[in-house]
Protein backbone atom coordinates (compact mmCIF):
# COMPACT_ATOMS: atom_id res chain seq x y z
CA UNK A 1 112.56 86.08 130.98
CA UNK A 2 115.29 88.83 130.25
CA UNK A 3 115.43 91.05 132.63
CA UNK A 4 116.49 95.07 131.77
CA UNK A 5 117.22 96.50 134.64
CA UNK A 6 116.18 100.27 135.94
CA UNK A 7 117.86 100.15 139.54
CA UNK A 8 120.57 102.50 140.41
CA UNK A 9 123.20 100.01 141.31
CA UNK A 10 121.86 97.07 140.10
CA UNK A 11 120.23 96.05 142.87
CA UNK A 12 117.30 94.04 141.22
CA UNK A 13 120.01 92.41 139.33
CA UNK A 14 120.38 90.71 142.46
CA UNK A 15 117.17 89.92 143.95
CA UNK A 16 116.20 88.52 140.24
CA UNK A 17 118.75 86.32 140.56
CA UNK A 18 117.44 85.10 143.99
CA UNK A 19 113.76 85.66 143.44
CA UNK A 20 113.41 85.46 139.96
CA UNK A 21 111.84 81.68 139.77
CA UNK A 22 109.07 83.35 141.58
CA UNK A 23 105.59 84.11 140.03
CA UNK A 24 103.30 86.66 141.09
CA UNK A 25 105.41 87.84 143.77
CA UNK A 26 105.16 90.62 146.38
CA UNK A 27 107.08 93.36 147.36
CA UNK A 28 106.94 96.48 150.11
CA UNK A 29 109.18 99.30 148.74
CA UNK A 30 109.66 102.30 151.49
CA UNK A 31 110.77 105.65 149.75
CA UNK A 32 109.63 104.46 146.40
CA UNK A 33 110.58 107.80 144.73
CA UNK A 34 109.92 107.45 140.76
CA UNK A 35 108.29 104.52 139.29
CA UNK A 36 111.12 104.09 136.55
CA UNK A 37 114.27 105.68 137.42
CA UNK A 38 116.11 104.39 139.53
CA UNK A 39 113.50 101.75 140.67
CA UNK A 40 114.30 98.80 142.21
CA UNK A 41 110.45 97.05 141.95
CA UNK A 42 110.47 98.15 138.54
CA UNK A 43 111.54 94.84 136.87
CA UNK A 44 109.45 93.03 138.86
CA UNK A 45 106.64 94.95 138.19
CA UNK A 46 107.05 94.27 134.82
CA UNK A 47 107.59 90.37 135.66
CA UNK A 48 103.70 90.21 136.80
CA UNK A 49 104.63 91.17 140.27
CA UNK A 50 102.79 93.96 142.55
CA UNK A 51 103.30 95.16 145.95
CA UNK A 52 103.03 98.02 148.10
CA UNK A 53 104.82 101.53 147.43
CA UNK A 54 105.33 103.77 150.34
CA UNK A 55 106.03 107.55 149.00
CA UNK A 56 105.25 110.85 151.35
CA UNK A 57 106.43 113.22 148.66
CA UNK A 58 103.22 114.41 146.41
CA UNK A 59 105.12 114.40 142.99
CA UNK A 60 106.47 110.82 143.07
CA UNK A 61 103.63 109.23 144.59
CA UNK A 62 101.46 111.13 141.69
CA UNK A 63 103.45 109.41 139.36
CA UNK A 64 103.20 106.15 140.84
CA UNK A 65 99.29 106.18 141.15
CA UNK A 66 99.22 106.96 137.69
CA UNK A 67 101.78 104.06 136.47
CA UNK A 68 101.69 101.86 139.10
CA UNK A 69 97.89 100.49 139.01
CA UNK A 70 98.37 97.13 140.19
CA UNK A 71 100.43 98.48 143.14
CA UNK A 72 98.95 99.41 146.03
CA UNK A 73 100.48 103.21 146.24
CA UNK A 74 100.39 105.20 150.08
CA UNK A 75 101.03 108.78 150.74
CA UNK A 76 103.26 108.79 153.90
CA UNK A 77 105.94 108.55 155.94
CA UNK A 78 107.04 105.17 157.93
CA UNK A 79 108.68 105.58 161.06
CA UNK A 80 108.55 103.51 164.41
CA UNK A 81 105.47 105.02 165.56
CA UNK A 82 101.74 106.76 164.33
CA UNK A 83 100.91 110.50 163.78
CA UNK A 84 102.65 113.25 161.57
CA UNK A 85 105.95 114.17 160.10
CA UNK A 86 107.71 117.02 159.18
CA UNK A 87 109.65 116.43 155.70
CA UNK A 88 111.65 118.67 154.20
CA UNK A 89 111.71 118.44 150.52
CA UNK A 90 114.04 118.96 147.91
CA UNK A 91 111.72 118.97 144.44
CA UNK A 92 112.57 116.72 141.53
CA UNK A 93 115.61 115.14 143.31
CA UNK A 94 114.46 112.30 144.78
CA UNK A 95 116.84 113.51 148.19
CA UNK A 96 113.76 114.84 150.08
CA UNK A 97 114.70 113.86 153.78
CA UNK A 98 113.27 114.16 157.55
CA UNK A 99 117.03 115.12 158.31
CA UNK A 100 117.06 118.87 158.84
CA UNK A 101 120.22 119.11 158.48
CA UNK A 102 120.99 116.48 155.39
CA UNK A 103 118.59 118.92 153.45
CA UNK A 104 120.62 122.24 154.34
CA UNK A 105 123.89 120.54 153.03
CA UNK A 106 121.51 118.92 150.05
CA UNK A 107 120.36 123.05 149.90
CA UNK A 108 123.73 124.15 149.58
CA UNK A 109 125.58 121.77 147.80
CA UNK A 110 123.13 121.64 145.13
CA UNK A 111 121.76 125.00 145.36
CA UNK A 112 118.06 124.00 145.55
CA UNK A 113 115.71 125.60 148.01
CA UNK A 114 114.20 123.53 150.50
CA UNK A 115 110.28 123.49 151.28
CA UNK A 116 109.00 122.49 154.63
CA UNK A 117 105.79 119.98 154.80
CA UNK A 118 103.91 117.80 157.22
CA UNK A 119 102.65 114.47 156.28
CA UNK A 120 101.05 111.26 157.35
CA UNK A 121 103.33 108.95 159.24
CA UNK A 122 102.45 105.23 160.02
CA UNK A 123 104.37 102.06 161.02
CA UNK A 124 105.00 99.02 158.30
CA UNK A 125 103.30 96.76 160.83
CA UNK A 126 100.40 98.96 160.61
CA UNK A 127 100.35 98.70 156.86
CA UNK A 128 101.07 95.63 156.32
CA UNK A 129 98.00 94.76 158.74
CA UNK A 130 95.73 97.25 157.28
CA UNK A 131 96.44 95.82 153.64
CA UNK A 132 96.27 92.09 154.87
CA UNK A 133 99.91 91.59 153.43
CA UNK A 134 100.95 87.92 153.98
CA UNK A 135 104.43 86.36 152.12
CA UNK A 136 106.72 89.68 151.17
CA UNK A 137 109.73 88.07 148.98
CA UNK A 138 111.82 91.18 149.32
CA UNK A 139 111.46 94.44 151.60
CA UNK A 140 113.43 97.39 150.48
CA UNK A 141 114.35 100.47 152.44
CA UNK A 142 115.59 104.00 151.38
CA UNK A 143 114.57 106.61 153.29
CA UNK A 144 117.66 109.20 153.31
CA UNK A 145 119.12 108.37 157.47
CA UNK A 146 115.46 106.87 158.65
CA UNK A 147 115.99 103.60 158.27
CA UNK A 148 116.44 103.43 161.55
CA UNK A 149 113.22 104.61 162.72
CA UNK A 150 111.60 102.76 159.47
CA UNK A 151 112.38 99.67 160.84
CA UNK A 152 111.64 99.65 164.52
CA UNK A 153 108.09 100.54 163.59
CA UNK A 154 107.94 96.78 161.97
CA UNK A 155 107.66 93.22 164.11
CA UNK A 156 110.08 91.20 162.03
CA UNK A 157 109.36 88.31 164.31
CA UNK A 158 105.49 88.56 162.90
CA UNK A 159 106.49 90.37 159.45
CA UNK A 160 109.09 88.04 157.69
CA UNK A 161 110.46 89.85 154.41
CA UNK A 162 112.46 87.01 152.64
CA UNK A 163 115.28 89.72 151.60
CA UNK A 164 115.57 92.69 153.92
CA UNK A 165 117.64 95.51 151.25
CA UNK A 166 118.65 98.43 153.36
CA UNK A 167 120.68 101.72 152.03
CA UNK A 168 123.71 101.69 154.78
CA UNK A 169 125.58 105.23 153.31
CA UNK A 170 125.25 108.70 154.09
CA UNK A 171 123.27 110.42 151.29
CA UNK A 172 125.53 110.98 148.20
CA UNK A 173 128.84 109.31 150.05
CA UNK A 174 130.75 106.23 150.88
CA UNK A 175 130.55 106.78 154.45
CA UNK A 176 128.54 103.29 155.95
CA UNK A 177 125.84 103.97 158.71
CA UNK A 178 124.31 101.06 159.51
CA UNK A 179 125.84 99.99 162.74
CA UNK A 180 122.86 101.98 164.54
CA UNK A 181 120.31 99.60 162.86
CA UNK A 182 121.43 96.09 161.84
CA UNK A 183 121.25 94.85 165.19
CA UNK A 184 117.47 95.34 165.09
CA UNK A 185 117.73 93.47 162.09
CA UNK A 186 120.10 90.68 163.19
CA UNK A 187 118.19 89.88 166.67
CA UNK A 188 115.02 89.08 164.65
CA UNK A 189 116.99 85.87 162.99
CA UNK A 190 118.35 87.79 159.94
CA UNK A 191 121.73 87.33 158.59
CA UNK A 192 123.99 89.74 156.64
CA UNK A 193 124.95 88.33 153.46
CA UNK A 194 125.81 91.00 150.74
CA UNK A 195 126.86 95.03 150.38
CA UNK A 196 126.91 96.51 147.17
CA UNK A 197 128.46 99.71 148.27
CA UNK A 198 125.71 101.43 148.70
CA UNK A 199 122.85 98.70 150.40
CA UNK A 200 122.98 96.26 152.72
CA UNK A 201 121.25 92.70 152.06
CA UNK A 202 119.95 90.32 154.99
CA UNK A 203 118.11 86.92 153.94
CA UNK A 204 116.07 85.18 156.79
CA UNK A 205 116.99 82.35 158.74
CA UNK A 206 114.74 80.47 157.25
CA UNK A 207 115.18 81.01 153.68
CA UNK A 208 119.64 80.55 153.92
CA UNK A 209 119.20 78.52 150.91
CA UNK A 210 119.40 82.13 148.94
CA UNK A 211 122.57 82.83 150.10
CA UNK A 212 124.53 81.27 147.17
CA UNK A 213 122.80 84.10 144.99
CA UNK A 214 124.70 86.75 146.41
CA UNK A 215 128.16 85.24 146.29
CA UNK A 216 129.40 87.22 143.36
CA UNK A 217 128.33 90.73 142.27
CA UNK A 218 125.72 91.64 139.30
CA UNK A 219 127.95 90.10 135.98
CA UNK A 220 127.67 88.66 132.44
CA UNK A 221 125.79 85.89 133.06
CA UNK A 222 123.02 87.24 134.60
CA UNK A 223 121.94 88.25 131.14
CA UNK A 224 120.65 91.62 132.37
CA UNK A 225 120.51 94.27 129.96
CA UNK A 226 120.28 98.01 130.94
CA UNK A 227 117.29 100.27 130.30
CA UNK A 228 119.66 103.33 130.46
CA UNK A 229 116.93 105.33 132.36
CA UNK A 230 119.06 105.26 135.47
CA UNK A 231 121.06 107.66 137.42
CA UNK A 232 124.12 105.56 137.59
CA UNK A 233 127.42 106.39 134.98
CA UNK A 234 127.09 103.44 133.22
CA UNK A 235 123.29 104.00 132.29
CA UNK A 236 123.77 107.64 131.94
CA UNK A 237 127.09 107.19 128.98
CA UNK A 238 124.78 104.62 127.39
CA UNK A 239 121.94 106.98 127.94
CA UNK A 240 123.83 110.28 126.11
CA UNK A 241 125.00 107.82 123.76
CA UNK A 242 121.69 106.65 122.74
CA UNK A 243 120.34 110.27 122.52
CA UNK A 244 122.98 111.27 120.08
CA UNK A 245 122.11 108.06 118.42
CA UNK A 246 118.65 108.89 118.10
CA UNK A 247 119.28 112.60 117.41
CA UNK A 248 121.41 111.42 113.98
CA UNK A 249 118.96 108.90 113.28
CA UNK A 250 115.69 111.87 113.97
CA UNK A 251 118.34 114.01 111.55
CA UNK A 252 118.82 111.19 109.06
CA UNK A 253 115.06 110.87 109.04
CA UNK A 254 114.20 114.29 108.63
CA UNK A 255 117.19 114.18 105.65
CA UNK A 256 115.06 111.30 104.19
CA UNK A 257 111.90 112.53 105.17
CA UNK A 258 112.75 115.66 102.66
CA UNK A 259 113.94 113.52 99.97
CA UNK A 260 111.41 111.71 100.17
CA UNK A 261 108.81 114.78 99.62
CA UNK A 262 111.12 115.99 97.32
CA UNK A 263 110.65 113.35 95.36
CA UNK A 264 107.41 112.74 95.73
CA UNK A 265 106.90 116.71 94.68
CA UNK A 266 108.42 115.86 91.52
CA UNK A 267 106.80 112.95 90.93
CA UNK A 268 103.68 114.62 91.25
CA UNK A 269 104.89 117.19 88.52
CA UNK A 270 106.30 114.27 86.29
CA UNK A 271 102.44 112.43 86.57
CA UNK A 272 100.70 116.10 85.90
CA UNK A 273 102.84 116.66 83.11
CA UNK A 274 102.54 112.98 81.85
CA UNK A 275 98.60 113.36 82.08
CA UNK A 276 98.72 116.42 80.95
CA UNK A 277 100.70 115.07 77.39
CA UNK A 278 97.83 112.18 77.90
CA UNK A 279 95.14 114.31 77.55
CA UNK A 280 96.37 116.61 74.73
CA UNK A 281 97.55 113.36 72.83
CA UNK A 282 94.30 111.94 73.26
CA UNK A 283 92.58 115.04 72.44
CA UNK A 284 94.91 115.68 69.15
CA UNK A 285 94.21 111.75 68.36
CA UNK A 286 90.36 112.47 68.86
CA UNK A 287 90.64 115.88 66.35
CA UNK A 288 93.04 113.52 63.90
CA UNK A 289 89.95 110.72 63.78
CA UNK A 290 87.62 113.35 63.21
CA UNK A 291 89.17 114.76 60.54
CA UNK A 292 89.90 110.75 58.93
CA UNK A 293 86.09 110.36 59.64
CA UNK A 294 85.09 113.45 57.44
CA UNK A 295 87.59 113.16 54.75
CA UNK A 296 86.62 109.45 54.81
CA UNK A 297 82.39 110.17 54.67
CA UNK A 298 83.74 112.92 51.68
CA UNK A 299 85.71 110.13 49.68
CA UNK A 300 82.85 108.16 50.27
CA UNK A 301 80.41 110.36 49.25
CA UNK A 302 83.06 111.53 46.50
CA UNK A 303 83.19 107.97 45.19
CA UNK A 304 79.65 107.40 45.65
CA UNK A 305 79.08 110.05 43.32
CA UNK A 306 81.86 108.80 40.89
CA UNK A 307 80.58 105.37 40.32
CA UNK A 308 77.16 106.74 39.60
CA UNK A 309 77.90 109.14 36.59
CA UNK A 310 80.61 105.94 35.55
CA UNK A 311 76.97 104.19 35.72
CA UNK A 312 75.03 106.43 33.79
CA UNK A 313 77.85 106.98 31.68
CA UNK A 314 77.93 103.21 31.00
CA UNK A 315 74.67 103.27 31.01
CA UNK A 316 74.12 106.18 28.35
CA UNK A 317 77.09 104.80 26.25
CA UNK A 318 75.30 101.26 26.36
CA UNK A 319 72.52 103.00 24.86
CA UNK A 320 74.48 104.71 22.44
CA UNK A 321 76.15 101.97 21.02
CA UNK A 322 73.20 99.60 20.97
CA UNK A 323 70.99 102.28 19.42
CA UNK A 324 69.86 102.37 15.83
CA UNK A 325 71.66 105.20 14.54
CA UNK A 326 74.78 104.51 15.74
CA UNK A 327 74.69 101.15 14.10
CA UNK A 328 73.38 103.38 10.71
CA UNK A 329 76.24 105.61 11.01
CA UNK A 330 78.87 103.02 11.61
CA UNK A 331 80.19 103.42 7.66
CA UNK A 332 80.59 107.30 8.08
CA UNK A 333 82.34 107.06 10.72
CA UNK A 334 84.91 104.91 9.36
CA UNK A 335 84.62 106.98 6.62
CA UNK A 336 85.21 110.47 8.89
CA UNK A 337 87.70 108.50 10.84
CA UNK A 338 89.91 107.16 7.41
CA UNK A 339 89.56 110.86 5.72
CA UNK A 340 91.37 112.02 9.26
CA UNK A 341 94.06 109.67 9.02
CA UNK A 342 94.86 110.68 5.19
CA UNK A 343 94.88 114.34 5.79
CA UNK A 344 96.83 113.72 8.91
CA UNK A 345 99.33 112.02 6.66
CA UNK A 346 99.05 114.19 3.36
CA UNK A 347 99.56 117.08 5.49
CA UNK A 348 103.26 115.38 6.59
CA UNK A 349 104.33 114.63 3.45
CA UNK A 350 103.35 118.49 1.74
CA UNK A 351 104.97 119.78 5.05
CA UNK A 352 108.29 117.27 3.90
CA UNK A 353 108.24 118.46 0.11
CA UNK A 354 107.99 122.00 1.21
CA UNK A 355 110.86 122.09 2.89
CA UNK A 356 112.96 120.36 0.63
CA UNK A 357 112.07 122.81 -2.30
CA UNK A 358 112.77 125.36 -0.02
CA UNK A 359 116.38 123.92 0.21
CA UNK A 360 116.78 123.68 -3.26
CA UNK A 361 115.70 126.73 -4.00
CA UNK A 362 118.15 128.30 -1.86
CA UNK A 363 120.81 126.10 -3.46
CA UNK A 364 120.11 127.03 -6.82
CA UNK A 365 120.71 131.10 -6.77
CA UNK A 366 118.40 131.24 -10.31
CA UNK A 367 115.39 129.99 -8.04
CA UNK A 368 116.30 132.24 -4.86
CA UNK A 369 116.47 135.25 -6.96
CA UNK A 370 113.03 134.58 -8.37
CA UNK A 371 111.39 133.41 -5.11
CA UNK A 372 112.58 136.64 -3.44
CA UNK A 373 111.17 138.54 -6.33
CA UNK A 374 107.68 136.96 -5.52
CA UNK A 375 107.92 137.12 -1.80
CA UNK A 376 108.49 140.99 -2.50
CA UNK A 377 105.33 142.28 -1.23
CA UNK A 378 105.46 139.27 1.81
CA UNK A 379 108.47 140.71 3.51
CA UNK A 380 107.86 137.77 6.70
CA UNK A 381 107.85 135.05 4.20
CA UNK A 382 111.19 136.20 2.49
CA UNK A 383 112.73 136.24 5.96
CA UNK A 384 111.66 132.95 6.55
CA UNK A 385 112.88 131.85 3.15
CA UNK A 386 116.13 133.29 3.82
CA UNK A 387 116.44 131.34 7.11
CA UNK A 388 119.07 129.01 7.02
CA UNK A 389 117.83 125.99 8.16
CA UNK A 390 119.46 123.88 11.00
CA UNK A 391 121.22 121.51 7.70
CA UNK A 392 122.29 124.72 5.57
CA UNK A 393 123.83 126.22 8.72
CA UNK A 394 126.02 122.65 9.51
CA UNK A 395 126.95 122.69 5.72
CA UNK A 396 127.54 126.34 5.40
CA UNK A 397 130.01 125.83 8.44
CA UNK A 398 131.86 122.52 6.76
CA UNK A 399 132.35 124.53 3.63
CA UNK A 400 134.31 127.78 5.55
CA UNK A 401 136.32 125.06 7.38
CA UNK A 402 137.04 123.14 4.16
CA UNK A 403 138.23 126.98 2.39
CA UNK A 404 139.84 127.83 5.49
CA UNK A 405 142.40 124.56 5.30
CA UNK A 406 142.76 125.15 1.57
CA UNK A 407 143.71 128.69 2.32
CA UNK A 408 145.94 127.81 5.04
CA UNK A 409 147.22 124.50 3.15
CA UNK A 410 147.97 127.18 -0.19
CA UNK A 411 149.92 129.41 2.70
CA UNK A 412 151.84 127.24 4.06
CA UNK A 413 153.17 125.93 0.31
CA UNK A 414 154.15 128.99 -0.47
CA UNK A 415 156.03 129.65 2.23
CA UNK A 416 157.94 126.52 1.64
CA UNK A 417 158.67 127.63 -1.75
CA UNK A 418 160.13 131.03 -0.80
CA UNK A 419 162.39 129.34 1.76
CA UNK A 420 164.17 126.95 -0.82
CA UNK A 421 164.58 129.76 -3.30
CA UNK A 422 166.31 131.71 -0.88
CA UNK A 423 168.26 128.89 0.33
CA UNK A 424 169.49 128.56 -3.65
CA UNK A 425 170.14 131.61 -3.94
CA UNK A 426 172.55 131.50 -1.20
């Protein structure tokens, strides 16, 4: 299993790496404080693991019952005997101490105001015999300067934590306390074996083959990975650098998020407008076949009609023709059709001679004078008569070009003639 780790300096890093081979293991975890930050049973918890939590403080030991339901989760205090404590807490800082004064220096150097309770306060042996607690693989103490008094209320010669992990500084310093406590520890056949800087470790007697685990610090190869919900600098850079990360990506989202209902807004107006077009087209297509279907039924009915009178036409002409008459009238109508024909034809040819007597009457001036005479009394016919016709007119105009070039030709001799008389007389 890959373990992420929540602890504030890495702390179950180590007992992993110790414990880790372990299933279903135990745990007893005095001052839990928070169930996720900053937890050191957290992992574990995770890892199918349970235990007991030990919180007096009302708004971490809320939080536990509520996310912590395989653990067993107490309100109180442990200390080296039974009865009541006064705590004085510090809200929402996870500092909250039985130290007066570590909580005026926590009041002033953090400028929170300090509340004053009273509650339970019980030994570990006591709990650990009231919960029938048998093998605990690691016990882990914070309890802001009571360790102390936390762990001469527990029989380590009955009690036998495999790992004892014990904060040894003064709250929010370097400065080690633990030389009024680990002898209590190291007369019940405990040995010291690792300090991170901020806890001490101790490994039983009987379980020295552990001690290997703790010969280097937490490093590469434990394959830990961080769950950047702890205090510590390294999980709080990764921590602001995965909430900017997740801020640009929640921006980027909403970015996409409104291109996205942009898009799909137009889309919507693009598919409304297409069915729109649909539905007119289809509508216009439905008028257009309507209109095919009634001019179609009219041809129909038009041609209907037609072939019927071409039927009783046929069938009247058939009648005609086949009748009696029309077979006794077949001569006069060759007859009517033959006298047509002639006077058709006569009428050309008088029409022909007409106009060529005209023509040579207005040739001959003798005739012209005595058809105007007639045509007296008719003034429209002499007009016409006097007409030139389209022929006269083409040889009227040959003959003035023809007297024109004689003129000229006559002219131009003359000239000639007058020039070579002068020229002699010279």
């Amino acid at each position: 299993m890959k373990l992420v780790s929540y602890a504030q300096n890495f702390e179950d890093v180590m007992l992993w790496r110790a414990l880790g081979h372990i299933n279903d293991g135990f745990y007893i975890d005095v001052g839990a404080n928070d169930p996720t930050i900053d937890s050191v049973t957290k992992a574990f918890y995770d890892a199918g693991w349970s235990g007991i939590n030990i919180e007096p403080e009302k708004e971490w030991f809320d939080k536990l019952a509520a996310q912590r339901t395989r653990d067993n989760n107490i309100q109180c205090a442990a200390g080296s005997s039974e009865g009541s404590l006064k705590l004085f807490v510090l809200p929402g800082t996870g500092l909250s101490t039985s130290n007066k004064e570590i909580a005026k220096e926590h009041e002033e150097e953090y400028s929170i105001s300090v509340t004053e309770t009273v509650v339970p306060l019980k030994t570990l042996t006591t709990i650990c015999r009231e919960n029938n607690v048998n093998d605990i693989h690691f016990l882990k103490i914070d309890v802001e300067t009571a360790e102390k008094s936390v762990l001469e209320g527990i029989d380590l010669r009955l009690i036998r934590p495999w790992i004892l992990v014990v904060e040894a500084t003064l709250p929010g310093s370097q400065n080690q306390d633990h030389q009024d406590w680990e002898p209590i520890i190291l007369s019940k056949d405990y040995h010291f074996i690792y300090f991170d800087g901020l806890n001490r470790y101790y490994v039983a007697d009987e379980h020295k083959d552990l001690d290997h685990h703790f010969s280097t610090p937490p490093n590469v190869f434990d394959g830990a990975s961080l769950s950047g919900l702890s205090n510590n600098l390294w999980c709080t850079t990764v921590s602001n650098k995965a909430e900017t990360t997740l801020a640009e990506q929640k921006e980027y989202t909403t970015e996409l998020e409104r291109k996205i209902h942009q898009i799909e807004s137009e889309n919507f107006k693009i598919r409304k407008s297409t069915r729109e077009k649909i539905i007119a087209l289809k509508l216009s297509h439905e008028d257009i076949n309507e209109e095919l279907k009634k001019e179609t039924l009219s041809l129909k009915s038009r041609l209907n009609k037609s072939e019927k009178n071409h039927k009783n036409l046929t069938k009247k002409i058939n009648l005609l023709t086949n009748s009696r008459s029309w077979r006794l009238t077949q001569p006069l109508r060759k007859t009517v059709k033959s006298i047509s024909v002639l006077r058709r034809k006569t009428k050309e040819k008088t029409s022909r001679l007409r106009k060529k007597a005209i023509r040579t009457a207005r040739r001959k001036p003798l005739f012209k004078r005595m058809v105007n005479g007639l045509l007296y009394f008719s003034p429209t016919l002499k007009t016409r008569f006097n007409r030139p016709s389209t022929k006269d007119k083409k040889t009227s105009t040959l003959r003035q070009h023809k007297h024109i070039s004689e003129n000229a030709s006559s002219a131009l001799n003359f000239l000639n003639a007058e020039i070579k008389k002068n020229k002699g007389n010279k």
